[in-house]
Protein backbone atom coordinates (compact mmCIF):
# COMPACT_ATOMS: atom_id res chain seq x y z
CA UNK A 1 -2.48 -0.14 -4.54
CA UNK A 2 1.27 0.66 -4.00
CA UNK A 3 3.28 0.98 -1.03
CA UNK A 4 3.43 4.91 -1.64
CA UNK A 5 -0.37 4.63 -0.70
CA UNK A 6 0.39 3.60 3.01
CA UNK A 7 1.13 6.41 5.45
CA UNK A 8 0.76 7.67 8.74
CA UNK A 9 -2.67 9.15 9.99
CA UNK A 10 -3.65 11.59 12.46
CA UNK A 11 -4.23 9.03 14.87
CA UNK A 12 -0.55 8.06 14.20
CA UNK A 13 -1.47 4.42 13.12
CA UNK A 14 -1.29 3.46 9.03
CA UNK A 15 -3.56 4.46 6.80
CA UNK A 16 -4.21 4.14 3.10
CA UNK A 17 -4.12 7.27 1.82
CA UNK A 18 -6.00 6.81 -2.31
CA UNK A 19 -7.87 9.26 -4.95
CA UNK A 20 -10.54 6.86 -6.11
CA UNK A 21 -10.56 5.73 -9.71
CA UNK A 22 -13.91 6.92 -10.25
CA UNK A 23 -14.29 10.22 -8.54
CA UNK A 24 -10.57 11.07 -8.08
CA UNK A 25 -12.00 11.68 -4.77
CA UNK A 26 -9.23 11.38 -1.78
CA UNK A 27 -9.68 8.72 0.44
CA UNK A 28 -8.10 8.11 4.20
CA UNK A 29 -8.70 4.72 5.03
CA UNK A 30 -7.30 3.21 8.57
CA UNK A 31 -5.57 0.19 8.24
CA UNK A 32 -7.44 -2.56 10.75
CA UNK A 33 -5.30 -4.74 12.38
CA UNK A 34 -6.17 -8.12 10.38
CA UNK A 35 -5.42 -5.89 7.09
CA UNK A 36 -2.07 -4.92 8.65
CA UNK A 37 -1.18 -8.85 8.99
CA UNK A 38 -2.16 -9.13 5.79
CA UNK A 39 -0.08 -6.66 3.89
CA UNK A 40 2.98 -7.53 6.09
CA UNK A 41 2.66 -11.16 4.99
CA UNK A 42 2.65 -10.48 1.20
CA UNK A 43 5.18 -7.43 1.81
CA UNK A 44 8.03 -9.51 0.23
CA UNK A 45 6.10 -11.74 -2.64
CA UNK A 46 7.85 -11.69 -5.45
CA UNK A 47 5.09 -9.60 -7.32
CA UNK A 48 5.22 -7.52 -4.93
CA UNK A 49 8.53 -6.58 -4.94
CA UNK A 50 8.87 -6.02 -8.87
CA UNK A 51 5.65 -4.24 -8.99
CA UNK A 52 5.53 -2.23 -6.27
CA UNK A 53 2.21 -3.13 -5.03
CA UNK A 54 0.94 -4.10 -1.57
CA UNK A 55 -0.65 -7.31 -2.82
CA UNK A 56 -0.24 -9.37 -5.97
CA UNK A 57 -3.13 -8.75 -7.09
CA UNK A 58 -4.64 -10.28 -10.61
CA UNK A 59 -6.69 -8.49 -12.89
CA UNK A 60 -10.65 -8.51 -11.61
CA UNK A 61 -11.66 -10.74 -14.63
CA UNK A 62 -8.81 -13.68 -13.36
CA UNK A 63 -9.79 -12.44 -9.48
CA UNK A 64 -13.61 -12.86 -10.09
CA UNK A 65 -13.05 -16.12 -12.00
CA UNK A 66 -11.01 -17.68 -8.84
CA UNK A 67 -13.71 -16.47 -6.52
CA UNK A 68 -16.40 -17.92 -8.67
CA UNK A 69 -14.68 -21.36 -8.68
CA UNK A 70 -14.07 -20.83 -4.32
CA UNK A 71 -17.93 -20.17 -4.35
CA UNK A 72 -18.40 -23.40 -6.41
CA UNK A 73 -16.52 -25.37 -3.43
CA UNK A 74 -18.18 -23.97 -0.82
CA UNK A 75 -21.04 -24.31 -2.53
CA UNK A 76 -22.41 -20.60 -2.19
CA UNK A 77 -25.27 -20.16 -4.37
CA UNK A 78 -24.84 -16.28 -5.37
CA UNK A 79 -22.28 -15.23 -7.50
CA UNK A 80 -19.06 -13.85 -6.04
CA UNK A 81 -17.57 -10.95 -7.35
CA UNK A 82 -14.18 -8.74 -6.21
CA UNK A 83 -16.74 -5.84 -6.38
CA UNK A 84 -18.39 -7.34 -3.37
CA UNK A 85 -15.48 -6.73 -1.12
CA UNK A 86 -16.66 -2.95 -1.64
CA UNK A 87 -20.20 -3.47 -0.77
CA UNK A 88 -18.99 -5.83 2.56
CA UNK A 89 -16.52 -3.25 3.61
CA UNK A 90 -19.62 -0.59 4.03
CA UNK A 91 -22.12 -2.89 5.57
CA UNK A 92 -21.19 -6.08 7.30
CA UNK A 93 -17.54 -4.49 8.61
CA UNK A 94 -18.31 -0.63 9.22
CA UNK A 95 -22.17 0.05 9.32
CA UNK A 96 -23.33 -3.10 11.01
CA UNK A 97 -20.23 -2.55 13.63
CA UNK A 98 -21.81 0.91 14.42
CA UNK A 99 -19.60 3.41 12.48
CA UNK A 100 -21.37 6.27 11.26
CA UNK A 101 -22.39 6.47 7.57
CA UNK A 102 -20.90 9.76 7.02
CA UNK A 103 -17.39 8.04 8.16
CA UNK A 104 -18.07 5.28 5.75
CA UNK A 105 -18.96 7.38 2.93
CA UNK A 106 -15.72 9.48 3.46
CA UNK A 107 -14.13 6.20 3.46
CA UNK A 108 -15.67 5.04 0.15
CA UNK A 109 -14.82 8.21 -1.19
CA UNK A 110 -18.50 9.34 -1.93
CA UNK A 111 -19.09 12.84 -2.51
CA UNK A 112 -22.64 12.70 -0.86
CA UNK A 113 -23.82 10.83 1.73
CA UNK A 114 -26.97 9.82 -0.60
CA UNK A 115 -24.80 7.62 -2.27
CA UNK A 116 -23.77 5.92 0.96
CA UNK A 117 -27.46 5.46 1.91
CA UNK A 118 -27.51 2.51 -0.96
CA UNK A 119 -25.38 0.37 1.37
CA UNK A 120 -27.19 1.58 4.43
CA UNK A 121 -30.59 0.29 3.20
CA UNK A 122 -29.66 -3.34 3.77
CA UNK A 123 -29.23 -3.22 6.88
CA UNK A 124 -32.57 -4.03 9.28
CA UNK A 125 -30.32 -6.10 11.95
CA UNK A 126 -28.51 -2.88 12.22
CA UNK A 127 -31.79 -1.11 13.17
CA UNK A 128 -32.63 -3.63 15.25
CA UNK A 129 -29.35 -3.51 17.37
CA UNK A 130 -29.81 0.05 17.14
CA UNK A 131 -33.05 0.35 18.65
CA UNK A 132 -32.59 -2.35 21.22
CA UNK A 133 -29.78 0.21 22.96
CA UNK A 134 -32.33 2.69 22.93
CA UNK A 135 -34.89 0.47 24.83
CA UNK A 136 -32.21 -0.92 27.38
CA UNK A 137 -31.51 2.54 27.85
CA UNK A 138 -35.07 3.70 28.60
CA UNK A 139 -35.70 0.26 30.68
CA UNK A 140 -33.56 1.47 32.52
CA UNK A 141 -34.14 5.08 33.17
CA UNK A 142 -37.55 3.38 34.10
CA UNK A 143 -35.51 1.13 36.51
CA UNK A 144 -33.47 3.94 38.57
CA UNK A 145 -36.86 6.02 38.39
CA UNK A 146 -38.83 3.75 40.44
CA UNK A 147 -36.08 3.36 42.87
CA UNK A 148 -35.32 6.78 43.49
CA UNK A 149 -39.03 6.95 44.04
């Protein structure tokens, strides 16, 4: 990603603003606040600077080498890969956080929200949560019924 690819959204806050390799599909992306410290601290590496890129980033095959070797350490048993930072986006930091699939597959720059449903289909604990709010809503509907009765 380059510089070029950071603007300002509707909201007024930064957003990436990408076609997707794949699809040439646009994508708006919001900028969370973590990425923001993120890309501000690599905003004058050397790399960086020469390439005009947001991060240095390696090639995958180096990237997914240096994550296999963190795994390794930490002793994580499934294989790391850069791809996963897709798949983690969509579930554990959008889905499972309660933003709505068709916002995450705008995000990922899907052209149908069938494709989106792939990510979606991992994600009991989600349902769970889901369907709890639902219950504490009817408990208490139940609650303020009986005493209004």
């Amino acid at each position: 990603m380059r510089k070029d690819h950071i603007g300002i959204g509707i909201d007024g806050e930064k957003w990436i603003f990408k076609n997707r390799q794949k699809t040439e599909t646009k994508s708006k992306i919001p900028i969370l606040p973590i990425a923001e410290e993120i890309i501000e601290k690599y905003s004058n590496h050397p790399k960086c600077l020469n390439e005009n890129s947001i991060l240095p980033i390696l090639t995958n095959q180096k990237m997914n080498a240096y994550l296999k070797e963190i795994g390794d350490l930490c002793d994580i048993p499934k294989e790391i890969t850069f791809h996963m930072a897709r798949h983690t986006f969509a579930t554990s930091v959008t889905l499972t956080n309660g933003v709505p699939i068709e916002t995450v597959s705008k995000m990922l720059g899907h052209k149908n929200l069938h494709t989106t449903q792939h990510y979606a289909k991992v994600l009991d604990r989600k349902v769970s949560e889901d369907m709890k709010v639902l219950k504490n809503k009817f408990t208490s509907f139940e609650r303020e019924k009986k005493v209004s009765l």
